[in-house]
Protein backbone atom coordinates (compact mmCIF):
# COMPACT_ATOMS: atom_id res chain seq x y z
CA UNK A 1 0.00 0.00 0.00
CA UNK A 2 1.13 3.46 -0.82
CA UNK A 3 1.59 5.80 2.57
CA UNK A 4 1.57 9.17 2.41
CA UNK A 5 2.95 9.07 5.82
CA UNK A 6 5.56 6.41 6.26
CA UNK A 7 6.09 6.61 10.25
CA UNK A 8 2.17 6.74 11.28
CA UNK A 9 0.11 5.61 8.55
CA UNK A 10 0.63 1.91 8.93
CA UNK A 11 -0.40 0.11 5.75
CA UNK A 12 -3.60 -1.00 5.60
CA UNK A 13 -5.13 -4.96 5.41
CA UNK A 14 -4.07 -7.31 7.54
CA UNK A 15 -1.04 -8.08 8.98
CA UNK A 16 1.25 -9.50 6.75
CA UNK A 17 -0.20 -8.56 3.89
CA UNK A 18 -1.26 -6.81 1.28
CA UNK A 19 -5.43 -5.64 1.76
CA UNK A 20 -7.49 -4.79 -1.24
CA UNK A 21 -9.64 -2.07 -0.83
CA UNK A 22 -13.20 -0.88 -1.84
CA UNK A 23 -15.06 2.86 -1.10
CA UNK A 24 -16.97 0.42 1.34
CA UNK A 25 -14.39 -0.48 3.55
CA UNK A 26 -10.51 1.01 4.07
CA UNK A 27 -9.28 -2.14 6.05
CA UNK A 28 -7.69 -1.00 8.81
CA UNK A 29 -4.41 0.26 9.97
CA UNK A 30 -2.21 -1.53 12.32
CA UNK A 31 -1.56 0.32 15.63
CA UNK A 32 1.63 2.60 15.77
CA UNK A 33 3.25 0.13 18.21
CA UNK A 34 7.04 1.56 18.25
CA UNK A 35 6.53 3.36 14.79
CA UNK A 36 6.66 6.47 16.78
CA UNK A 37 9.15 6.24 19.61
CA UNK A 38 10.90 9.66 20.26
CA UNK A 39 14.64 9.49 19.13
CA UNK A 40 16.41 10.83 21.93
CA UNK A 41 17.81 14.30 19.81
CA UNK A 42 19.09 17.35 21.31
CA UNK A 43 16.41 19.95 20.53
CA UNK A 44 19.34 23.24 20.90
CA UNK A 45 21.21 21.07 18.32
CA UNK A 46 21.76 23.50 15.30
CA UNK A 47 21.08 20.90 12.99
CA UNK A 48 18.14 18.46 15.02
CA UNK A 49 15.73 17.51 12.40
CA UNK A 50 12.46 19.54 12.95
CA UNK A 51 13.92 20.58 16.39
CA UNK A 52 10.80 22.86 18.03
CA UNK A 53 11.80 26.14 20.21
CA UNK A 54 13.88 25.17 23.74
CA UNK A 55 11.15 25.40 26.67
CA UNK A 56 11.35 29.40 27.94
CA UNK A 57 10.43 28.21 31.42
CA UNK A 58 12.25 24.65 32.83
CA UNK A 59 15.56 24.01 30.89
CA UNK A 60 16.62 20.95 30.21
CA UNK A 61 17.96 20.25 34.00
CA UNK A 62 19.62 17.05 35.37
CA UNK A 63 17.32 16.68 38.18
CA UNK A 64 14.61 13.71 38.60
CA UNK A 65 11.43 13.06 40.56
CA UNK A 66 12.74 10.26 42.79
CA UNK A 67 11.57 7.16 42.24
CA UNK A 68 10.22 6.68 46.20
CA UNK A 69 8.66 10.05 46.00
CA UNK A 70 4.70 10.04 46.70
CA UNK A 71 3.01 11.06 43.90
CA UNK A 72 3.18 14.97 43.02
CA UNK A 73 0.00 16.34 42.67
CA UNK A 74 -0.79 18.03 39.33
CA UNK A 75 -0.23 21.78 39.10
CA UNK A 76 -1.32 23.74 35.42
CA UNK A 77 1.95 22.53 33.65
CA UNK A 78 1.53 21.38 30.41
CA UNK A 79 3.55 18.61 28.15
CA UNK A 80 2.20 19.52 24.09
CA UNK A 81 2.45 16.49 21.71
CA UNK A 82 4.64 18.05 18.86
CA UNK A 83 5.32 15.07 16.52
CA UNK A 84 2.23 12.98 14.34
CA UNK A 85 2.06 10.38 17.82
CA UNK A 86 3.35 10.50 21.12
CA UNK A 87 4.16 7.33 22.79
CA UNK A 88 3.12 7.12 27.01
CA UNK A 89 4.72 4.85 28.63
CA UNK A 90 4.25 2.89 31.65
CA UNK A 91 6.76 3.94 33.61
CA UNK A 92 10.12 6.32 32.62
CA UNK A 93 11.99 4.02 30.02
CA UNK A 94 11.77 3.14 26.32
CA UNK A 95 11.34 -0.85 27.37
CA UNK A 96 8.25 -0.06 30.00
CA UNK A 97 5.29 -1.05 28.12
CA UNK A 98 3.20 1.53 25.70
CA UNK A 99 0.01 2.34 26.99
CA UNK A 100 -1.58 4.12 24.32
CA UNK A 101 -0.05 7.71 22.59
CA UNK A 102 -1.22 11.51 21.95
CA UNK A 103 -1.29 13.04 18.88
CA UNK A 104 0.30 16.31 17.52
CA UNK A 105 -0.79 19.14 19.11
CA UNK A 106 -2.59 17.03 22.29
CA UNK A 107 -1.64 19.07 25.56
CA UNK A 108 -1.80 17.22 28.83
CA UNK A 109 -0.76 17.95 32.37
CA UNK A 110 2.55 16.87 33.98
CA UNK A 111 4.59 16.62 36.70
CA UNK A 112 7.30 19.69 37.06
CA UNK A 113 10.12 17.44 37.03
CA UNK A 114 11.57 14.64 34.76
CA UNK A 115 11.61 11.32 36.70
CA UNK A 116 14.51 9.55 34.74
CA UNK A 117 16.92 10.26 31.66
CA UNK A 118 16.77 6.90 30.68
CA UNK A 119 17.52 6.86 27.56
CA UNK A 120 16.17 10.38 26.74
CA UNK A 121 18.28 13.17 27.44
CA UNK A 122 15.63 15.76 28.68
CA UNK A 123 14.11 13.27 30.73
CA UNK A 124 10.55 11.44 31.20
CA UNK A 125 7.68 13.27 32.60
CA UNK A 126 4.45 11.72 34.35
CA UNK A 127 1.52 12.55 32.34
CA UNK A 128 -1.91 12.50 33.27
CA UNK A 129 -3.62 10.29 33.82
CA UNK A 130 -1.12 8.15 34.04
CA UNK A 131 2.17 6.79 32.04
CA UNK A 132 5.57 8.93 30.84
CA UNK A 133 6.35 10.75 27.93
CA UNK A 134 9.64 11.60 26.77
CA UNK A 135 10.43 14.97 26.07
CA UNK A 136 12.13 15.78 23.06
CA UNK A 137 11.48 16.03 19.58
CA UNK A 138 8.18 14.41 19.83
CA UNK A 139 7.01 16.57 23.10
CA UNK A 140 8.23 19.62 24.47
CA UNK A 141 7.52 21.83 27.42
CA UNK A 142 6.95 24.78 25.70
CA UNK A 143 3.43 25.23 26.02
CA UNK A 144 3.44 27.97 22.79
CA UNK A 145 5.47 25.56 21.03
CA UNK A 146 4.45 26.85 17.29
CA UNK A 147 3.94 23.21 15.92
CA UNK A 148 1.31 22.35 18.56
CA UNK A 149 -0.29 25.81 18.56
CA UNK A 150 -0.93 25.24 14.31
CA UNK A 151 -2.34 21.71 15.37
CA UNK A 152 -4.51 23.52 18.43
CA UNK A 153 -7.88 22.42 17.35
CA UNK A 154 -8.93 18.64 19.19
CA UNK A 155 -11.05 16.04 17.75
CA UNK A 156 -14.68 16.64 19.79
CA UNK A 157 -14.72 12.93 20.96
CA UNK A 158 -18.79 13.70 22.12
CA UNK A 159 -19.43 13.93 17.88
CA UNK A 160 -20.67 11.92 15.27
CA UNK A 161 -17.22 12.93 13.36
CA UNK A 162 -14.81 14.66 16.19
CA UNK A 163 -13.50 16.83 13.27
CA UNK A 164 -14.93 18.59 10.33
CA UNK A 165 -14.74 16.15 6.90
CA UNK A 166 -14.78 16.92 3.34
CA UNK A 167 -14.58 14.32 0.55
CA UNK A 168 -12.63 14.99 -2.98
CA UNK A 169 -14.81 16.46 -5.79
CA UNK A 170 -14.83 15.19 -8.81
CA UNK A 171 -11.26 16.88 -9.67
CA UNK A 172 -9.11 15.97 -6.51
CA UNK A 173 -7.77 18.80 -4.71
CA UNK A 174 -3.81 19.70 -4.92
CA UNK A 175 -2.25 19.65 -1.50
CA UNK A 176 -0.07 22.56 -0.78
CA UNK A 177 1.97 23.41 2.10
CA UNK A 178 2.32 26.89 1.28
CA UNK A 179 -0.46 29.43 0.32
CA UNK A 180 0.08 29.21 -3.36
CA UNK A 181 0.05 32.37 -6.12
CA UNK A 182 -1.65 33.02 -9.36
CA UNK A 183 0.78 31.13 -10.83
CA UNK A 184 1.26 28.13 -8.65
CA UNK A 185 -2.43 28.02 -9.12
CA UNK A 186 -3.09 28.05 -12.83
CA UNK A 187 -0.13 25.16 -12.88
CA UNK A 188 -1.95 23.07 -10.36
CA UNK A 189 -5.47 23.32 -11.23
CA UNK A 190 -5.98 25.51 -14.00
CA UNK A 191 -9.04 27.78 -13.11
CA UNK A 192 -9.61 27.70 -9.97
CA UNK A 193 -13.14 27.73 -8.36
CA UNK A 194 -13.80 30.54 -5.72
CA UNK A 195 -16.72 29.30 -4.31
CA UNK A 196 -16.21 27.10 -1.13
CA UNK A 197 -19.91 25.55 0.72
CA UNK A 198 -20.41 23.72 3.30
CA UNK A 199 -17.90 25.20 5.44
CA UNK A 200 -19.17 28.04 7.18
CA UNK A 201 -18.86 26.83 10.48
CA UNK A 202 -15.02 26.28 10.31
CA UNK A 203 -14.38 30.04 11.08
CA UNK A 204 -11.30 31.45 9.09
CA UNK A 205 -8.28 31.83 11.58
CA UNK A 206 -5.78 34.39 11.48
CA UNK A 207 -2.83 33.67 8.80
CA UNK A 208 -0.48 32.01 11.09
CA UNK A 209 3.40 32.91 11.36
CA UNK A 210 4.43 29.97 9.38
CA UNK A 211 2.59 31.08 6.51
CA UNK A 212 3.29 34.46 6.54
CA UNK A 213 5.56 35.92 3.70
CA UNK A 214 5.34 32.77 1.23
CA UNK A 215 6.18 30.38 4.22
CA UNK A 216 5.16 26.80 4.67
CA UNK A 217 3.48 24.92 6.96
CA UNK A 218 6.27 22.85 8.79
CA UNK A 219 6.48 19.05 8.86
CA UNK A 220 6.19 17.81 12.52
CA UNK A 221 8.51 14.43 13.73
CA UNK A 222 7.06 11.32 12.44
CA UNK A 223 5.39 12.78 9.04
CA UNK A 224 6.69 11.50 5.27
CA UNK A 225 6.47 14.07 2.17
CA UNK A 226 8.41 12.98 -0.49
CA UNK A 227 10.26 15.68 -2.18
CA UNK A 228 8.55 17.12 -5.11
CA UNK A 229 8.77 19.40 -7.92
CA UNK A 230 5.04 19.58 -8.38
CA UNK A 231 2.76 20.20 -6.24
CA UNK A 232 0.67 16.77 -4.83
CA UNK A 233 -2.98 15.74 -6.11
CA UNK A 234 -5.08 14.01 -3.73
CA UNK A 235 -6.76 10.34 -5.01
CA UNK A 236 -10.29 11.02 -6.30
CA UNK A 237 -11.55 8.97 -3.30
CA UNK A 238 -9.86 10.69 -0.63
CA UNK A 239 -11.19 12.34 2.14
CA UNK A 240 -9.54 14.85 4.97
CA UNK A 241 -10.53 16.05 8.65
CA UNK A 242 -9.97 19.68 8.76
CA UNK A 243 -8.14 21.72 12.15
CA UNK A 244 -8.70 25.49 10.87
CA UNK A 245 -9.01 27.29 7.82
CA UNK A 246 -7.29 30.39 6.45
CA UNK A 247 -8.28 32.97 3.89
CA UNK A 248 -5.66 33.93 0.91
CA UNK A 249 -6.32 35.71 -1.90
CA UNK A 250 -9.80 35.66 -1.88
CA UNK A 251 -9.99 31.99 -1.38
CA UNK A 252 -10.14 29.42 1.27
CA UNK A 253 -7.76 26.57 2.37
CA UNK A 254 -8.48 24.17 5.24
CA UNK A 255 -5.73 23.02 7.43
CA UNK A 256 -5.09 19.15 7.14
CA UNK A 257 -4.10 17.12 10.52
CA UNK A 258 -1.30 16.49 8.28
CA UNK A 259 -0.36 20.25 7.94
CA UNK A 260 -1.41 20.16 4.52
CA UNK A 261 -3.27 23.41 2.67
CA UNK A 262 -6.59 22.24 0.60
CA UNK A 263 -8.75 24.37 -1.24
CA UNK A 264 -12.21 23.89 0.81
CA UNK A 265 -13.98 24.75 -2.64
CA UNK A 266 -12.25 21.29 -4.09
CA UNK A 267 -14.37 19.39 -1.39
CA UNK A 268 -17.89 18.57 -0.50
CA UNK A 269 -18.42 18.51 3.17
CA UNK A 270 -19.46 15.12 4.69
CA UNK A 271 -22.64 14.89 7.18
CA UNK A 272 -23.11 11.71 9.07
CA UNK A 273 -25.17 9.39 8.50
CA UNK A 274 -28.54 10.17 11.42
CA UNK A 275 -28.97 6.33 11.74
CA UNK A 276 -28.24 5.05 15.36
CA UNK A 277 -29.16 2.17 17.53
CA UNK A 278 -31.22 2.07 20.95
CA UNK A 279 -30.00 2.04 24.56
CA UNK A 280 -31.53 -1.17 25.76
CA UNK A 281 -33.08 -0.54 29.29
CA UNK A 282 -36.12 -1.41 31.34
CA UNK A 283 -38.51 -0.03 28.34
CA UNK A 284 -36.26 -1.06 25.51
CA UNK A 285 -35.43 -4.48 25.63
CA UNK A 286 -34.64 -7.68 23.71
CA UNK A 287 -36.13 -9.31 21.67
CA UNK A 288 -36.36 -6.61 19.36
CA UNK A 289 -36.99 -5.90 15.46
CA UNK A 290 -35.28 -3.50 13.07
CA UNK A 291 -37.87 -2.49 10.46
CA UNK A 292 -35.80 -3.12 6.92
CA UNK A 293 -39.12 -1.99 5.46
CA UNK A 294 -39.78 1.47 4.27
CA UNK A 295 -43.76 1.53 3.93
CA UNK A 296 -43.84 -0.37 7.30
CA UNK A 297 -46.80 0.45 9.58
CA UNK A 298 -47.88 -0.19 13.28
CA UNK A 299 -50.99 -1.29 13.65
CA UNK A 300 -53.58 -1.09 16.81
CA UNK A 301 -56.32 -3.48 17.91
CA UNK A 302 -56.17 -7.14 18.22
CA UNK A 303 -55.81 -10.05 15.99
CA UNK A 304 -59.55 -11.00 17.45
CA UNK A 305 -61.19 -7.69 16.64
CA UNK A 306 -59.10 -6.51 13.87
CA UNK A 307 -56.33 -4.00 13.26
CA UNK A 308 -56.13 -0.33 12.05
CA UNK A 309 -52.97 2.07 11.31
CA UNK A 310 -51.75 3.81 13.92
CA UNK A 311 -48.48 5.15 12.30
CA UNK A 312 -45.70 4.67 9.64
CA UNK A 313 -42.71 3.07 11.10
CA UNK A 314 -39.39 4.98 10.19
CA UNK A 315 -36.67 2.72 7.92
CA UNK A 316 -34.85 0.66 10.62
CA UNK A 317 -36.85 1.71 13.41
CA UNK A 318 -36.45 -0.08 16.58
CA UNK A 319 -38.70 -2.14 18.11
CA UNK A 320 -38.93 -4.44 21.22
CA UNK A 321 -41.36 -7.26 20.97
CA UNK A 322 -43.76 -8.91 23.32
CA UNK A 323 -44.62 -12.32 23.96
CA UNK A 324 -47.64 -12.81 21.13
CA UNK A 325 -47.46 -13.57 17.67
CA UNK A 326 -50.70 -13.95 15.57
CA UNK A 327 -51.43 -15.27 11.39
CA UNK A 328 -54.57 -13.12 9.92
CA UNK A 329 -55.18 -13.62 6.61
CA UNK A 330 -52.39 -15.96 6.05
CA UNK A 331 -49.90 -12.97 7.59
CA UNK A 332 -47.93 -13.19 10.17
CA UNK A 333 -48.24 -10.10 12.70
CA UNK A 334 -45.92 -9.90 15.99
CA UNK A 335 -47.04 -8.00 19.19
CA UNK A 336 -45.16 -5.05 20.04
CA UNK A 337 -44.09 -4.45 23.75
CA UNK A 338 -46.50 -1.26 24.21
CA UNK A 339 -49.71 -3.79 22.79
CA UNK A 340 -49.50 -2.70 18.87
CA UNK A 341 -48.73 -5.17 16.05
CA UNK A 342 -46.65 -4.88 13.03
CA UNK A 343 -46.21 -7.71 10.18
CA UNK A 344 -43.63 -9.96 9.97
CA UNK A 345 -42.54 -8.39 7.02
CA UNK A 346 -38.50 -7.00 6.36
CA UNK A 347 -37.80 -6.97 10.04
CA UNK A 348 -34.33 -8.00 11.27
CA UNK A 349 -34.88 -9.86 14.64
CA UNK A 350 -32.27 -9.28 17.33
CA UNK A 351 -32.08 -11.84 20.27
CA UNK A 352 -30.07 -12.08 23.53
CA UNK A 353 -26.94 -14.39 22.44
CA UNK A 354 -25.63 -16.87 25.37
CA UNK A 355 -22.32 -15.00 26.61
CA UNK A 356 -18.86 -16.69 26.03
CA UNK A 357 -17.57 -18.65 28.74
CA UNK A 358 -14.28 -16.63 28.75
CA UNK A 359 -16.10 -13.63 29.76
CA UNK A 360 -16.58 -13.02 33.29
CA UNK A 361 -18.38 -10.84 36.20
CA UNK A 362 -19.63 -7.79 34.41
CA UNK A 363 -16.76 -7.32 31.65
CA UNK A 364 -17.90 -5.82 28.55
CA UNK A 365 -17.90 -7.64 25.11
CA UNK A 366 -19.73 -7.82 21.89
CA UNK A 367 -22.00 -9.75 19.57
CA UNK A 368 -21.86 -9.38 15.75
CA UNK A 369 -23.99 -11.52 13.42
CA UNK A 370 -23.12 -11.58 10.15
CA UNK A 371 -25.92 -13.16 8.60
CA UNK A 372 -28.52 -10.84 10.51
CA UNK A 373 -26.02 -7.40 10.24
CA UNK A 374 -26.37 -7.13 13.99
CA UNK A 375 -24.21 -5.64 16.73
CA UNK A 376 -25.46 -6.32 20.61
CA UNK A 377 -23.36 -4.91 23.71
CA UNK A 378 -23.38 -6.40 26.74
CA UNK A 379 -22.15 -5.47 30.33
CA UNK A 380 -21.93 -9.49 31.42
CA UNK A 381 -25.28 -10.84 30.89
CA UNK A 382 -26.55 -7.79 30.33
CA UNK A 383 -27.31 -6.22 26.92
CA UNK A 384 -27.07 -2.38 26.81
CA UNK A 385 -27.22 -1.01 23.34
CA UNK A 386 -28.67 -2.69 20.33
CA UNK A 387 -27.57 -1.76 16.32
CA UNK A 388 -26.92 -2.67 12.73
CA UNK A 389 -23.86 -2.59 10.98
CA UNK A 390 -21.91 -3.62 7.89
CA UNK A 391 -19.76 -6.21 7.88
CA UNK A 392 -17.71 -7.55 4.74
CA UNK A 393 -19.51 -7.80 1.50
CA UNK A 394 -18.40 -10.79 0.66
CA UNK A 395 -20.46 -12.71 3.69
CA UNK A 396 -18.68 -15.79 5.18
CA UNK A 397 -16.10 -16.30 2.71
CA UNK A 398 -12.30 -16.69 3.72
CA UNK A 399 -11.61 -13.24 4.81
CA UNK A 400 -7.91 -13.66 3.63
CA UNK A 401 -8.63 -14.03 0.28
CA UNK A 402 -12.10 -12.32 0.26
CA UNK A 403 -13.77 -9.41 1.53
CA UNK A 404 -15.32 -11.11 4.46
CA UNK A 405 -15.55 -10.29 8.18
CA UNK A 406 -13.73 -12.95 10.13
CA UNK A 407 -15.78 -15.21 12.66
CA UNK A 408 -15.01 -16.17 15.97
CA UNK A 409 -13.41 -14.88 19.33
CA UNK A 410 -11.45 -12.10 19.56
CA UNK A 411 -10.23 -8.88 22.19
CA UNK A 412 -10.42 -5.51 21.32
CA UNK A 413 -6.23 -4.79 21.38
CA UNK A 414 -5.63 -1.03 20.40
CA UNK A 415 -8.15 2.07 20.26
CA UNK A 416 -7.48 5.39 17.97
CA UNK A 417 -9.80 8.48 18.29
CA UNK A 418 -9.03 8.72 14.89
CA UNK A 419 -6.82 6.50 12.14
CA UNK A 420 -6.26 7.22 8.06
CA UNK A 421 -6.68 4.38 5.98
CA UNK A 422 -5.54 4.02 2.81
CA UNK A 423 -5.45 1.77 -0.15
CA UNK A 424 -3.38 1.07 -3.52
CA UNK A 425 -5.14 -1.66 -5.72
CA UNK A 426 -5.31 -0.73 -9.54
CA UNK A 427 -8.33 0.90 -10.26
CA UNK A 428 -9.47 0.91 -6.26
CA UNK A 429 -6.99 3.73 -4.69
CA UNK A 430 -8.32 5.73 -1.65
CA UNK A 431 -7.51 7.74 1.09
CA UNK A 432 -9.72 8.37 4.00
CA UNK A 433 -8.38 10.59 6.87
CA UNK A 434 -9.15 10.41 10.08
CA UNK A 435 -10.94 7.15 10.09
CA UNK A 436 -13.56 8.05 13.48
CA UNK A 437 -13.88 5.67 16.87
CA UNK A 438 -11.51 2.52 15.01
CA UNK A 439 -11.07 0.06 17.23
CA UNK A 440 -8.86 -2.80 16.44
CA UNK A 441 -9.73 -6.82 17.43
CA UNK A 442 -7.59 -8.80 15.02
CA UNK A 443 -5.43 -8.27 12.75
CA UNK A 444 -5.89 -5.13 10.25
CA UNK A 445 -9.71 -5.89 11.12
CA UNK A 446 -11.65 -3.09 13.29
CA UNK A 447 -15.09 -1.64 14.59
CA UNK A 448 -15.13 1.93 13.00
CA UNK A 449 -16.99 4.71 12.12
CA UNK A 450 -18.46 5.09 8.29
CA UNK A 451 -18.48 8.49 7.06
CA UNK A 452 -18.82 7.39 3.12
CA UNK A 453 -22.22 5.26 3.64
CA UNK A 454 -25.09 4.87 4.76
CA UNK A 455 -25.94 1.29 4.24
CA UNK A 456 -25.54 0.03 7.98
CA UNK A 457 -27.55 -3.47 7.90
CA UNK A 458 -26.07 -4.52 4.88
CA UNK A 459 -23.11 -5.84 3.90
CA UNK A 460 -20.76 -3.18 2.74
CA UNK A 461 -17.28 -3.41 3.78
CA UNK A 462 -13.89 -4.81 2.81
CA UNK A 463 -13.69 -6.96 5.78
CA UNK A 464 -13.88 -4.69 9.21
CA UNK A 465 -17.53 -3.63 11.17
CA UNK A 466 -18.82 -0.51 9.74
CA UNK A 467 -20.73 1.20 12.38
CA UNK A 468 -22.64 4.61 11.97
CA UNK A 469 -20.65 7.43 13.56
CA UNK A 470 -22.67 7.79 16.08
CA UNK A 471 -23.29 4.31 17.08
CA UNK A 472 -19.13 3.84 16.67
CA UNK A 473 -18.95 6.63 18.98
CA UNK A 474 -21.41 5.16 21.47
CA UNK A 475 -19.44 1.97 21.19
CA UNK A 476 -15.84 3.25 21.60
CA UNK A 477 -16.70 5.28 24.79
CA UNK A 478 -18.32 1.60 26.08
CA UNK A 479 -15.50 -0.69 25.44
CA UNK A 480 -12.10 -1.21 26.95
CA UNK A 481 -9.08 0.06 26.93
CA UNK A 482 -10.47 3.48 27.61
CA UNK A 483 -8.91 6.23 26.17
CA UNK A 484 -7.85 8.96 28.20
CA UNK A 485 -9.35 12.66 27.41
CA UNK A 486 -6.14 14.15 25.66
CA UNK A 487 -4.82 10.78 23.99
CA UNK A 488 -5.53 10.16 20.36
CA UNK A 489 -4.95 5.86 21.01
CA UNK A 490 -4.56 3.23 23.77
CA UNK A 491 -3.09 -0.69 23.51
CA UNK A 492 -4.24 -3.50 25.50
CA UNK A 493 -4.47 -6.96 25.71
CA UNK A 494 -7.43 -7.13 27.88
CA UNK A 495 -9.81 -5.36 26.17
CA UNK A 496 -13.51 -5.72 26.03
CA UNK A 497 -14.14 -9.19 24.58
CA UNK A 498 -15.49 -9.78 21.03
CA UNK A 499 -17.96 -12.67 19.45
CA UNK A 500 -18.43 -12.66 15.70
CA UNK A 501 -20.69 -15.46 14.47
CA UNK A 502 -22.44 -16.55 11.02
């Protein structure tokens, strides 16, 4: 697979090997386990590679929080994430296990001294909530540090999409890193459009400093950009999540989490999808029906004395059923939990499913069927939120030589707020940023957020669990390994358990 960022955009499919790719499913990126580990370089070298300013407040100081000390409480320091991921670690030292990492421009509270050097010259600091960062060219103490002020804007994790999306037009949009001229423009689209919609909410920003004066935007640790005479074209299907935009020359460019300039007028904003599952409670409960129908009604009255309308049900609809079922007229009609009926007709029936004996106590895991397009969470025994999904469209074929979902038992391992997924097959190239809620269980295969479909209950993918944004946000605030406000990712091994059957 082709990366455009060859330190944090892991290549997509699973491990191993090369994934094909369809606009219905990016197959997942691996986590970013090592790929961005701070090299321990001198930031006051002359020559460090993308070396950010020195801290103005705490030099770099041989002193350490001792290793017996009680915990310091918190005061407003700040650590700011200046490279594309952070790694936290479990305790001060590149061997300590990696808990999960922040993302450029992520600002998190720390401890005001380093508690060892090992192996990073201006030392570890404690983080909160927990786990150590090293500072140096990946994190700095600088808390106006100019790479994480451009990257100030944080992915809303209470959103359907916890940035603002567009999607390529028809021509893809040139990526700058520089506010382009007249005739930078004309070379790399010809006439350009003026007329950018659908972004009114992303408020122009002053010009910042990096820009000023023909300037470009700088390239944090841990991003690729291969050298160039020519200015980059995005893939027709490619799609970006926007920080800020800026005004120039009458135009508008947003401001890539890649620190890339794209004309907004080259894209078409993405909305998400409204469709969302139900919260499964006292009033809400299993069995239930999704109404595939679109002409669907609920009926009142009684299979005895007849039945009238009462209302249209809404395309997949939820419904929980009661205990009576009834054949009028040679149809079969099911009785709702509130006393109305509806006909058997395009419903997708959801039922409790037995939970696995590895799961214990109350731990959280999950129930996909494939052949009904279901998704069930449970809490131990108990289920708490009922949806549909896509999984691969190629049903329950091999899913390493198909684009199938695979079937069994699995943990959830490794958690991004956001991931980009790419692919390179002939004739099937794409590029989707910022990939919401993805949450890895095997392999390159994930739950995740769908922002270029709407056809949850059918299968649609290349091989992961498409969710709706909003139910993949619902779902990634349930399950374990939480991730901490102010981290972009978390790793685990004991993650919330996952069932995937036929």
């Amino acid at each position: 697979m082709a990366l455009l960022a060859a330190v944090s955009k892991p290549e997509s499919g699973a491990e191993g090997r090369a994934a094909t790719a369809i606009l219905g499913e990016p197959r997942g990126e691996t986590a970013p386990s090592g790929a961005a580990a701070e090299p321990d370089t001198d930031l006051t070298a002359p020559n460090a590679p993308n070396a950010p300013n020195a801290p103005a407040a705490e030099p770099n100081v041989p002193r350490t929080e001792p290793n017996d000390a009680p915990a310091e409480p918190f005061t407003p320091r700040e650590l700011v994430a200046t490279a594309r991921e952070v790694i936290v670690y479990a305790s001060p030292t590149r061997s300590a296990k990696k808990l999960g990492y922040l993302r450029l421009g992520a600002r998190v509270q720390r401890a005001a001294l380093p508690a060892s050097h090992d192996g990073c010259s201006q030392g570890f600091y404690r983080i909160a909530p927990e786990g150590y960062v090293c500072v140096g060219n990946a994190a700095s103490l600088d808390e106006r540090q100019p790479l994480a002020e451009l990257a100030r804007t944080r992915p809303d994790r209470e959103a359907a999409l916890p940035y603002v999306y567009g999607h390529s037009k028809a021509e893809p949009p040139p990526l700058y890193t520089h506010l382009p001229n007249a005739a930078e423009t004309f070379a790399a689209e010809g006439k350009a459009s003026r007329a950018a919609t659908g972004f009114g909410d992303l408020a122009p920003r002053p010009l910042p400093a990096a820009l000023e004066n023909g300037g470009s935007l700088p390239m944090p640790f841990g991003y690729a950009r291969a050298p160039s005479s020519e200015t980059p074209r995005a893939l027709p299907n490619s799609a970006f999540a926007l920080l800020d935009s800026v005004e120039h020359d009458g135009r508008r460019f947003g401001i890539t989490t890649d620190l890339e300039l794209v004309p907004l007028d080259r894209l078409t904003r993405i909305e998400p999808s409204a469709f969302h599952g139900v919260v499964l409670d006292e009033t809400t409960t299993l069995p239930l029906v999704f109404v595939r129908g679109r002409r669907a009604l609920l009926f009142a009255g009684s299979p005895e004395h007849g039945f009238r309308p009462a209302r249209t049900l809404a395309y997949r609809e939820a419904v929980s059923l009661g205990a009576r079922s009834a054949t009028v007229a040679g149809q079969r009609f099911l009785q709702t939990r509130t006393g109305e009926w509806l006909a058997d007709l395009e419903l997708v029936r959801v039922e409790a499913h037995p939970r696995p004996p590895a799961v214990h106590g109350d731990r959280t895991w999950i129930h996909v069927s494939i052949g009904d397009q279901t998704l069930v969470a449970y809490a131990g025994e108990r289920p708490v939120y009922a949806t549909l999904v896509s999984t691969g469209r190629d049903g329950l074929g091999d899913p390493e030589t198909t684009h199938s979902t695979p079937r069994g038992e699995f943990v959830i391992h490794t958690k991004h707020v956001s991931a980009t997924m790419n692919g390179d097959e002939v004739g099937d190239e794409f590029d989707l940023r910022d990939v919401p809620y993805v949450e890895y269980f095997t392999q390159g295969f994930a739950f995740h957020a769908a922002y270029w479909h709407d056809a949850f209950g059918t299968p649609h993918s290349h091989g992961c669990v498409n969710l709706s944004p909003l139910d993949a946000r619902w779902l990634f605030h349930f399950t374990e390994p939480a991730v901490p406000q102010g981290w972009h990712g978390a790793f685990s091994r004991e993650g919330s358990y996952v069932s995937i059957t036929p």
